[in-house]
Protein backbone atom coordinates (compact mmCIF):
# COMPACT_ATOMS: atom_id res chain seq x y z
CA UNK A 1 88.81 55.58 121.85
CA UNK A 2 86.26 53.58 119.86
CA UNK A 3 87.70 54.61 116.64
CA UNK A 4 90.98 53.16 118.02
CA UNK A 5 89.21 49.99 119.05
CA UNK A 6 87.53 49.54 115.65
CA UNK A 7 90.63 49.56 114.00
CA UNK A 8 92.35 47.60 116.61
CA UNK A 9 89.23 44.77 116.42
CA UNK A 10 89.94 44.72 112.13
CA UNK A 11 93.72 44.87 112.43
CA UNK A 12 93.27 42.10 114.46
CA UNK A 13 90.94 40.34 112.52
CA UNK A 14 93.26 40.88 109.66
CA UNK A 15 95.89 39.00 111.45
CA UNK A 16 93.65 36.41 111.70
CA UNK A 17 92.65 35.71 108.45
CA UNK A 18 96.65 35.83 107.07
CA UNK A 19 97.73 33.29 109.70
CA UNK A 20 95.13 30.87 108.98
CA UNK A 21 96.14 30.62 105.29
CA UNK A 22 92.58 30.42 104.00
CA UNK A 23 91.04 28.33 106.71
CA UNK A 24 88.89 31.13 107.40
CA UNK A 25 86.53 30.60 105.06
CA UNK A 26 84.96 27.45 106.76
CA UNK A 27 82.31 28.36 109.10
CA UNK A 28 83.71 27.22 112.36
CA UNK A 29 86.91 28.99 111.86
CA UNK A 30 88.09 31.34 114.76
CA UNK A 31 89.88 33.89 111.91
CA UNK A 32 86.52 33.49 110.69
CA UNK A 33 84.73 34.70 113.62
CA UNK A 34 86.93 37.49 114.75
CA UNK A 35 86.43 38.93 111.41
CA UNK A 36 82.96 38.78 111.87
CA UNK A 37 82.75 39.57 115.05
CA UNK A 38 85.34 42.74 114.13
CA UNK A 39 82.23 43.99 111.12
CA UNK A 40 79.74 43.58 113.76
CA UNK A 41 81.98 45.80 116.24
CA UNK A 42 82.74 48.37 113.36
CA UNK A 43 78.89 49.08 112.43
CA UNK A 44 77.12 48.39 115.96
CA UNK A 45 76.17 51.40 117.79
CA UNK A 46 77.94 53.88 115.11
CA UNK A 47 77.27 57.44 115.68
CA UNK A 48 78.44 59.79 112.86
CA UNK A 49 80.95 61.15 114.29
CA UNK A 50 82.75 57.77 114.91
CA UNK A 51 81.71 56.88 110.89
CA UNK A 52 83.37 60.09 110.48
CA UNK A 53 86.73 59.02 112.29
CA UNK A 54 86.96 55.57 111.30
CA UNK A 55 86.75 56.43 107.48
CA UNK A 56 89.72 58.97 108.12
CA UNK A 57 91.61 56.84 109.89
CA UNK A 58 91.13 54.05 106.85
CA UNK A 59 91.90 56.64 104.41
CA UNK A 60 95.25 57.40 106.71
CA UNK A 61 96.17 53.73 106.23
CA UNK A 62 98.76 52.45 104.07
């Protein structure tokens, strides 16, 4: 289920960052922040069997 959420969290922060049509680079941004907050979700707490899963589940994606 984590792997799910950590793709979920940077699909979502993808999403983000396309609708705001560059706005995301300022600092107070909410794209901005998702995506950051999405990075800090992916790495936090990672256990190598989740690294494991979430690269094989980026290498899945198209």
């Amino acid at each position: 289920m984590r792997v799910q959420a950590i793709d979920l969290a940077y699909r979502s922060a993808q999403a983000a960052i396309t609708v705001s049509s560059g706005a995301s680079n300022l600092a107070e941004s909410q794209a901005g922040r998702v995506y950051r907050e999405a990075l800090v979700f992916g790495v936090s707490g990672q256990t190598s069997a989740v690294m494991e899963a979430t690269l094989a589940q980026l290498m899945r994606s198209p």
